[in-house]
PDB file of N, CA and C in Angstrom:
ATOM      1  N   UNK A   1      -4.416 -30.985   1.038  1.00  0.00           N
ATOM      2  CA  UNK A   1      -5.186 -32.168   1.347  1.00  0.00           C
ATOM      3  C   UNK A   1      -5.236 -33.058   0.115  1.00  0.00           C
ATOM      4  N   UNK A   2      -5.349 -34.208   0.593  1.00  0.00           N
ATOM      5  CA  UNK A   2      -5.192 -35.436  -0.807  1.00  0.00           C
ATOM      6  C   UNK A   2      -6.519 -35.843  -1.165  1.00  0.00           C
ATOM      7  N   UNK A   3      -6.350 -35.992  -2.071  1.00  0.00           N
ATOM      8  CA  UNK A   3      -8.097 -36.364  -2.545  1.00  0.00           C
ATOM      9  C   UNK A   3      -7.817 -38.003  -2.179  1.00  0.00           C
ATOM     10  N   UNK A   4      -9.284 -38.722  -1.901  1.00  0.00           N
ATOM     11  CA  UNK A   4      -9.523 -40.045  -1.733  1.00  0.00           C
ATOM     12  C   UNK A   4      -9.433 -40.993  -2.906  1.00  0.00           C
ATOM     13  N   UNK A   5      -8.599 -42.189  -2.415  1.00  0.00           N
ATOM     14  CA  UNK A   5      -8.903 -42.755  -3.610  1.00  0.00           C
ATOM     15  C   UNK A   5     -10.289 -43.622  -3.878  1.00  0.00           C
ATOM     16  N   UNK A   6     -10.300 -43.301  -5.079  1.00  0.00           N
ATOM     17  CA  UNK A   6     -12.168 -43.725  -5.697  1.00  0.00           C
ATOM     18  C   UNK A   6     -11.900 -45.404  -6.738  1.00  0.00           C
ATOM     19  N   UNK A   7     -11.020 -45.767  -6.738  1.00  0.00           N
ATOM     20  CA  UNK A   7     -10.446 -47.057  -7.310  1.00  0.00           C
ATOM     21  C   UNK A   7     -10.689 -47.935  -6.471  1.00  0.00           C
ATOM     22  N   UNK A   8     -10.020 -47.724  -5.267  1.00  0.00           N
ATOM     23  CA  UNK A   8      -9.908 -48.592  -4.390  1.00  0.00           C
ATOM     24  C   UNK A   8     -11.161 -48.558  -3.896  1.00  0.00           C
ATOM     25  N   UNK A   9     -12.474 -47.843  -3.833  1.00  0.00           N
ATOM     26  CA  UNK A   9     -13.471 -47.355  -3.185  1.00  0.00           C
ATOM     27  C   UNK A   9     -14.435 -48.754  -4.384  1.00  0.00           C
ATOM     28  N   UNK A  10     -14.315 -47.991  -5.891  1.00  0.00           N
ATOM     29  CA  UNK A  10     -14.777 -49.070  -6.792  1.00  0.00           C
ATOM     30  C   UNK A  10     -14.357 -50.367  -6.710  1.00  0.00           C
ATOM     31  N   UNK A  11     -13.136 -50.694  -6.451  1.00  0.00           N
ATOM     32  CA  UNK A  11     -13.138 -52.399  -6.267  1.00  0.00           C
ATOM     33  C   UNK A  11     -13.874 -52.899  -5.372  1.00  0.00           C
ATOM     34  N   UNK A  12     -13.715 -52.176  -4.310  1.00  0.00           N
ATOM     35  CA  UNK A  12     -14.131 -52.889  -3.127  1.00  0.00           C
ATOM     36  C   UNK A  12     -16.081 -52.732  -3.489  1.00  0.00           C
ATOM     37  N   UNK A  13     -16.663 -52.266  -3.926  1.00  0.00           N
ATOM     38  CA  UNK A  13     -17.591 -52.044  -4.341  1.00  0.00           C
ATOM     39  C   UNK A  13     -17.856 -53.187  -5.220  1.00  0.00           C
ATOM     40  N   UNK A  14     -17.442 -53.447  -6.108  1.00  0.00           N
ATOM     41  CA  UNK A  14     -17.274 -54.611  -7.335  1.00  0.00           C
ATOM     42  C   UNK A  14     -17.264 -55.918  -6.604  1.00  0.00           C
ATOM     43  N   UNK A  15     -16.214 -56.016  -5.618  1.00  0.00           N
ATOM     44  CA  UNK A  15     -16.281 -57.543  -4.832  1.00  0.00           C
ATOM     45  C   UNK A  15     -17.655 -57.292  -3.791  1.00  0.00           C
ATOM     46  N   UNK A  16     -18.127 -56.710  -3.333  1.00  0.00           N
ATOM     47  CA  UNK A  16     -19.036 -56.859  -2.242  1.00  0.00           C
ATOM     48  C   UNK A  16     -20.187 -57.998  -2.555  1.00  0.00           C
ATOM     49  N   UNK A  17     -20.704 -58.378  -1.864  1.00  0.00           N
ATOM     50  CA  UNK A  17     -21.375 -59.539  -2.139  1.00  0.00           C
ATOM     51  C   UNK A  17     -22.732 -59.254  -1.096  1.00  0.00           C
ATOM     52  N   UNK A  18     -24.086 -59.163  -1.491  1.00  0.00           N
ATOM     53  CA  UNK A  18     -25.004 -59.416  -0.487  1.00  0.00           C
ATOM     54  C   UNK A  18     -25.568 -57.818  -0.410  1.00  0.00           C
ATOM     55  N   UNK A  19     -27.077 -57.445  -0.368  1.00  0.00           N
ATOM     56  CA  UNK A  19     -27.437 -56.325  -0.150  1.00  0.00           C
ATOM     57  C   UNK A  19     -26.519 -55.643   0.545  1.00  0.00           C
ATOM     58  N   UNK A  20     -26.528 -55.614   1.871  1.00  0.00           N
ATOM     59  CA  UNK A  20     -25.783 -54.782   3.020  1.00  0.00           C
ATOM     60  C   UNK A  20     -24.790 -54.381   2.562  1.00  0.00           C
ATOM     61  N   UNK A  21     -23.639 -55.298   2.444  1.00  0.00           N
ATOM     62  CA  UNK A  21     -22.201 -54.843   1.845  1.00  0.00           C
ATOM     63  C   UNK A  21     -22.335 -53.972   0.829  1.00  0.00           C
ATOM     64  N   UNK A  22     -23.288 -54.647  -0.244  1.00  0.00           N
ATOM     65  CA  UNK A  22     -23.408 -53.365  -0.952  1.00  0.00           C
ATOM     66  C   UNK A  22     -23.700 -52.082  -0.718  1.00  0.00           C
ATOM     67  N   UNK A  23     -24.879 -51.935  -0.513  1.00  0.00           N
ATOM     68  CA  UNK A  23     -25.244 -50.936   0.056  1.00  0.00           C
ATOM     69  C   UNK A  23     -24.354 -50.109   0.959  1.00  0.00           C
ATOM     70  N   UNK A  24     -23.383 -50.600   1.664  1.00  0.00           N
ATOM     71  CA  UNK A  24     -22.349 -49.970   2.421  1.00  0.00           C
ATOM     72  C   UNK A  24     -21.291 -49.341   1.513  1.00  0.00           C
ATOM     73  N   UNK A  25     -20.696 -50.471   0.427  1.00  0.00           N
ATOM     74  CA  UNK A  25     -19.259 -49.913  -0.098  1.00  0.00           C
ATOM     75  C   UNK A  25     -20.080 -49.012  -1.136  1.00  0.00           C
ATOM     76  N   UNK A  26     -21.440 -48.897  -1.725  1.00  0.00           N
ATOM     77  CA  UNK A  26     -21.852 -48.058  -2.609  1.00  0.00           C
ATOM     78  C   UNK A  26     -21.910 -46.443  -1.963  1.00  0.00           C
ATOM     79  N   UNK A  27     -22.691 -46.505  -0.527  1.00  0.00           N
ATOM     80  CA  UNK A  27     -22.514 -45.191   0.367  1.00  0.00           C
ATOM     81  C   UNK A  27     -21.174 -44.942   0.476  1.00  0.00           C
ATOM     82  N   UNK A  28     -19.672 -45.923   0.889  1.00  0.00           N
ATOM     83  CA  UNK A  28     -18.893 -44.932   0.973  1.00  0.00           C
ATOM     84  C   UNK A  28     -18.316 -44.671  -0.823  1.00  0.00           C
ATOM     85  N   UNK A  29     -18.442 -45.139  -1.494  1.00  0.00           N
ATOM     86  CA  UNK A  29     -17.963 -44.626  -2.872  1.00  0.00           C
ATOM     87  C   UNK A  29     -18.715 -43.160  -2.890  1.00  0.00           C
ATOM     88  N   UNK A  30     -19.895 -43.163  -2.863  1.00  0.00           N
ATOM     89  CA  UNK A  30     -21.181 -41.817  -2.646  1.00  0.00           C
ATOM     90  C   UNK A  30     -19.907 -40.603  -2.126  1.00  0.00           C
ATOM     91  N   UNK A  31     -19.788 -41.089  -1.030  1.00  0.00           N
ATOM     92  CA  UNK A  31     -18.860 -40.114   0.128  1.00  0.00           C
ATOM     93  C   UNK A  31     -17.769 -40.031  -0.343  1.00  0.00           C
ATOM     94  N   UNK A  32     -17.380 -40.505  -0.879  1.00  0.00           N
ATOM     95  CA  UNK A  32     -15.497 -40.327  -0.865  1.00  0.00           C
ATOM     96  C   UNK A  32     -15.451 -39.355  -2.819  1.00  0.00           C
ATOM     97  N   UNK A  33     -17.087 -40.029  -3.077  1.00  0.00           N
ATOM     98  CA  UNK A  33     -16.976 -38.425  -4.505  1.00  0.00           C
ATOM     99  C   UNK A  33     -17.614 -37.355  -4.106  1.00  0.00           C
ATOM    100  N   UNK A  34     -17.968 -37.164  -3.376  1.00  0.00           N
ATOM    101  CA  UNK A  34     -18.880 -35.708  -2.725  1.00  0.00           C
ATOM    102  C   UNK A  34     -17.360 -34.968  -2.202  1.00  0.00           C
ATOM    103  N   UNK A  35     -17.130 -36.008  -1.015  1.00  0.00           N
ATOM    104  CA  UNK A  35     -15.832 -35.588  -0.741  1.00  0.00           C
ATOM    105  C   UNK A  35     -14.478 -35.062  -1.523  1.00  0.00           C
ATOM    106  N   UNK A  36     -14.034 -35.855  -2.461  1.00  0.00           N
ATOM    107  CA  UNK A  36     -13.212 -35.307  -3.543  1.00  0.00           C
ATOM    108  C   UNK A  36     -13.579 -34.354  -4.451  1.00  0.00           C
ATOM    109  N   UNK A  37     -14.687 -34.049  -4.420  1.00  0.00           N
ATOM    110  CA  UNK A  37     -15.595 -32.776  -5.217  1.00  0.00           C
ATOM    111  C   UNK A  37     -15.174 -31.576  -4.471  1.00  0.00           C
ATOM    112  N   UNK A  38     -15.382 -31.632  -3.041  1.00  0.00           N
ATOM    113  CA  UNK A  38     -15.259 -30.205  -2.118  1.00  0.00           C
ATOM    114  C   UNK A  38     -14.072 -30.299  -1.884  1.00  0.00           C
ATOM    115  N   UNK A  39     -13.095 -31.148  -2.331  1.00  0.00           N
ATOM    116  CA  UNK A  39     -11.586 -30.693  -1.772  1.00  0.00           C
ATOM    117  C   UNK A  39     -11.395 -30.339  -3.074  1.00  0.00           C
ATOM    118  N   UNK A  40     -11.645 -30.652  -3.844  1.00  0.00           N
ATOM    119  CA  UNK A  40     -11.646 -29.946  -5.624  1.00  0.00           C
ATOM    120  C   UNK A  40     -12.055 -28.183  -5.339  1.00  0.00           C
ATOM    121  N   UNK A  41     -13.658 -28.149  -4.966  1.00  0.00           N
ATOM    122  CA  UNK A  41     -14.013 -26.654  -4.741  1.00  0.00           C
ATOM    123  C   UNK A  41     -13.172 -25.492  -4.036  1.00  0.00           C
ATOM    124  N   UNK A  42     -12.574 -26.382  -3.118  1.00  0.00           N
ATOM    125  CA  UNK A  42     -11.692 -25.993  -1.628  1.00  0.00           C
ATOM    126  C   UNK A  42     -10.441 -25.422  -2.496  1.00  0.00           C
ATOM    127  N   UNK A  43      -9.903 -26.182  -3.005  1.00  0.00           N
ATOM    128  CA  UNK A  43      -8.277 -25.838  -3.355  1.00  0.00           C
ATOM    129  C   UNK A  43      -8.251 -24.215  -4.867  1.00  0.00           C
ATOM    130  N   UNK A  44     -10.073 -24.928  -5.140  1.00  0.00           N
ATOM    131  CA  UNK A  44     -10.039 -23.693  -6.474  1.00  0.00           C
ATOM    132  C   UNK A  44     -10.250 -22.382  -6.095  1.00  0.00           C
ATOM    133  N   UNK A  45     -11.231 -22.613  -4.632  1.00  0.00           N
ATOM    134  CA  UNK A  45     -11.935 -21.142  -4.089  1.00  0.00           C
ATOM    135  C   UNK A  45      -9.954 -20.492  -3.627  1.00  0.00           C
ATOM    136  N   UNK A  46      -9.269 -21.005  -2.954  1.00  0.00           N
ATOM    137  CA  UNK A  46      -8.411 -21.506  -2.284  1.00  0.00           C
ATOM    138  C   UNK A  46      -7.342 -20.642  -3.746  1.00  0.00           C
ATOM    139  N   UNK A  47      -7.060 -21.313  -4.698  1.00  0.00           N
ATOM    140  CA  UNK A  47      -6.715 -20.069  -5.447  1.00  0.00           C
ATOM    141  C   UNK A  47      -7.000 -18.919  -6.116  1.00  0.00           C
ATOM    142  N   UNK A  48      -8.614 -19.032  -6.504  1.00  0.00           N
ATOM    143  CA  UNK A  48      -8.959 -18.037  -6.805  1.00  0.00           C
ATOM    144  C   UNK A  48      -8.896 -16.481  -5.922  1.00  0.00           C
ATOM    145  N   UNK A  49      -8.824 -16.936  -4.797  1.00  0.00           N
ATOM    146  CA  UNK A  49      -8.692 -15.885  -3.468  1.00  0.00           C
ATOM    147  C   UNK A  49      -7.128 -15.065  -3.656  1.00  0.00           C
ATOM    148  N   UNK A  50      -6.394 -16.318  -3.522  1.00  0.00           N
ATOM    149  CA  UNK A  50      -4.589 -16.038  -3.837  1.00  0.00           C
ATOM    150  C   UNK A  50      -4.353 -15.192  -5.104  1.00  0.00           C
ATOM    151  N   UNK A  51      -5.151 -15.380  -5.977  1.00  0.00           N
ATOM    152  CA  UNK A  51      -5.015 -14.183  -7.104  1.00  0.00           C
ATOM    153  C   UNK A  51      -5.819 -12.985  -7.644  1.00  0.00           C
ATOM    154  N   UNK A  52      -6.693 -12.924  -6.374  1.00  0.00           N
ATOM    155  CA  UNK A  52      -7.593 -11.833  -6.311  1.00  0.00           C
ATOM    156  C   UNK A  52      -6.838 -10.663  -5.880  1.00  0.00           C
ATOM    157  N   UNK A  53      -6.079 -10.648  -5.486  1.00  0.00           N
ATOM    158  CA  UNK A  53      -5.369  -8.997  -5.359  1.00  0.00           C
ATOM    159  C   UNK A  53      -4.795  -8.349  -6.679  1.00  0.00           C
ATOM    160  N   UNK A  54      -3.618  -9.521  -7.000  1.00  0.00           N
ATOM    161  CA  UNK A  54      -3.550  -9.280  -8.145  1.00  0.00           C
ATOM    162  C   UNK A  54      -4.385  -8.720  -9.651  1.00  0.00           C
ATOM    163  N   UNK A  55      -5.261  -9.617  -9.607  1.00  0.00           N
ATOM    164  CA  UNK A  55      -6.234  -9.261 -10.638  1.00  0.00           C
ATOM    165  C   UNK A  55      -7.276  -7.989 -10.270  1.00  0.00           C
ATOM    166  N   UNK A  56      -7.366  -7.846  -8.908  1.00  0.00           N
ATOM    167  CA  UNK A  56      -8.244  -6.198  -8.356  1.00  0.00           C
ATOM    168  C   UNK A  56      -7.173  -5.032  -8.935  1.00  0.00           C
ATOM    169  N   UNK A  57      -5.737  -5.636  -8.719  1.00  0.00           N
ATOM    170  CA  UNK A  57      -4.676  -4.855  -9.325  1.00  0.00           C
ATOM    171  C   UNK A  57      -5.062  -4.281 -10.601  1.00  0.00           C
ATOM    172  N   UNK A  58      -4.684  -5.295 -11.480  1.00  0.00           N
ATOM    173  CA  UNK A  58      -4.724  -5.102 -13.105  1.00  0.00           C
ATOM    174  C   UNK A  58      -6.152  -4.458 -13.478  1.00  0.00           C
ATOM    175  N   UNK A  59      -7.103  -4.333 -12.888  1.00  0.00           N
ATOM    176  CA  UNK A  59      -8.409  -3.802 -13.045  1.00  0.00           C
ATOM    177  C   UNK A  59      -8.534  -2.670 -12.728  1.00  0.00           C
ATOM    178  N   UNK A  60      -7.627  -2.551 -11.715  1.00  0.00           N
ATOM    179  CA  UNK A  60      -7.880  -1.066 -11.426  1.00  0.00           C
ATOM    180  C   UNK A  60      -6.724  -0.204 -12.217  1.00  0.00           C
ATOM    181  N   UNK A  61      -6.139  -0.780 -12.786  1.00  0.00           N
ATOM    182  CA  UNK A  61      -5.354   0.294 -13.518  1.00  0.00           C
ATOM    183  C   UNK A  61      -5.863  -0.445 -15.263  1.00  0.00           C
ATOM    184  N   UNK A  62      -5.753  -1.101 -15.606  1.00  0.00           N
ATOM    185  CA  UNK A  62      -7.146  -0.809 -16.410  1.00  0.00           C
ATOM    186  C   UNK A  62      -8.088   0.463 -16.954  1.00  0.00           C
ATOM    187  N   UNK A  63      -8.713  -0.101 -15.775  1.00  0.00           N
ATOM    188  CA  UNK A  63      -9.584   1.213 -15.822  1.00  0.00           C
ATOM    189  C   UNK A  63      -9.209   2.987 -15.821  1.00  0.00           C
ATOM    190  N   UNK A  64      -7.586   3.091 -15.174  1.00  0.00           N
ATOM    191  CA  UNK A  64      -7.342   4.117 -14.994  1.00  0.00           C
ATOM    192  C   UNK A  64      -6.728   4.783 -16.202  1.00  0.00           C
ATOM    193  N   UNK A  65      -6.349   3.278 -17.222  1.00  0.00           N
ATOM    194  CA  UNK A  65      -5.784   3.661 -18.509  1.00  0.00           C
ATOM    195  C   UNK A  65      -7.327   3.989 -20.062  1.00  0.00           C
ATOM    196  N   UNK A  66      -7.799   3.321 -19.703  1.00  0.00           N
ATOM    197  CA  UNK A  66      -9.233   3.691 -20.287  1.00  0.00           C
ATOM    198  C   UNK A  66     -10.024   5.024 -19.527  1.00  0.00           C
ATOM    199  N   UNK A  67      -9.868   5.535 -18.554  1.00  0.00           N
ATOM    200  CA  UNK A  67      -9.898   7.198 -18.091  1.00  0.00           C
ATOM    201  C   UNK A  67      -9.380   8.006 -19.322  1.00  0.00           C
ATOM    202  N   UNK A  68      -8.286   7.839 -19.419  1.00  0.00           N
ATOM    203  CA  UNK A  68      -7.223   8.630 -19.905  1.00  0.00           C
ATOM    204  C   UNK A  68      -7.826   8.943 -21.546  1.00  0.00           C
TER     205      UNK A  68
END
């Protein structure tokens, strides 16, 4: 998934003119960084998972060499 762009979110924010508009392009700037935050969380949980076998791996023999 692509993260949103937040540039284009800030310009349009920058030109708005008039409470409302503001208030609108400021909520979706709000949204589109909350949003790019959890596709941030998403992709990390997302690898951290993908290298959890591995690393349960190396731990458990690890440990089996510190037995010894």
């Amino acid at each position: 998934m692509k993260y949103l762009d937040l540039e284009q979110r800030l310009l349009h924010f920058r030109l708005s003119s008039g409470f409302k508009n503001s208030a609108i392009s400021g909520a979706k700037l709000a949204g589109a960084t909350v949003a790019n935050a959890a596709i941030f969380a998403g992709k990390a949980t997302a690898t951290v998972v993908k290298h959890m076998p591995d690393a349960h791996e190396r731990l458990k023999q690890e440990q089996e060499r510190r037995k010894k």
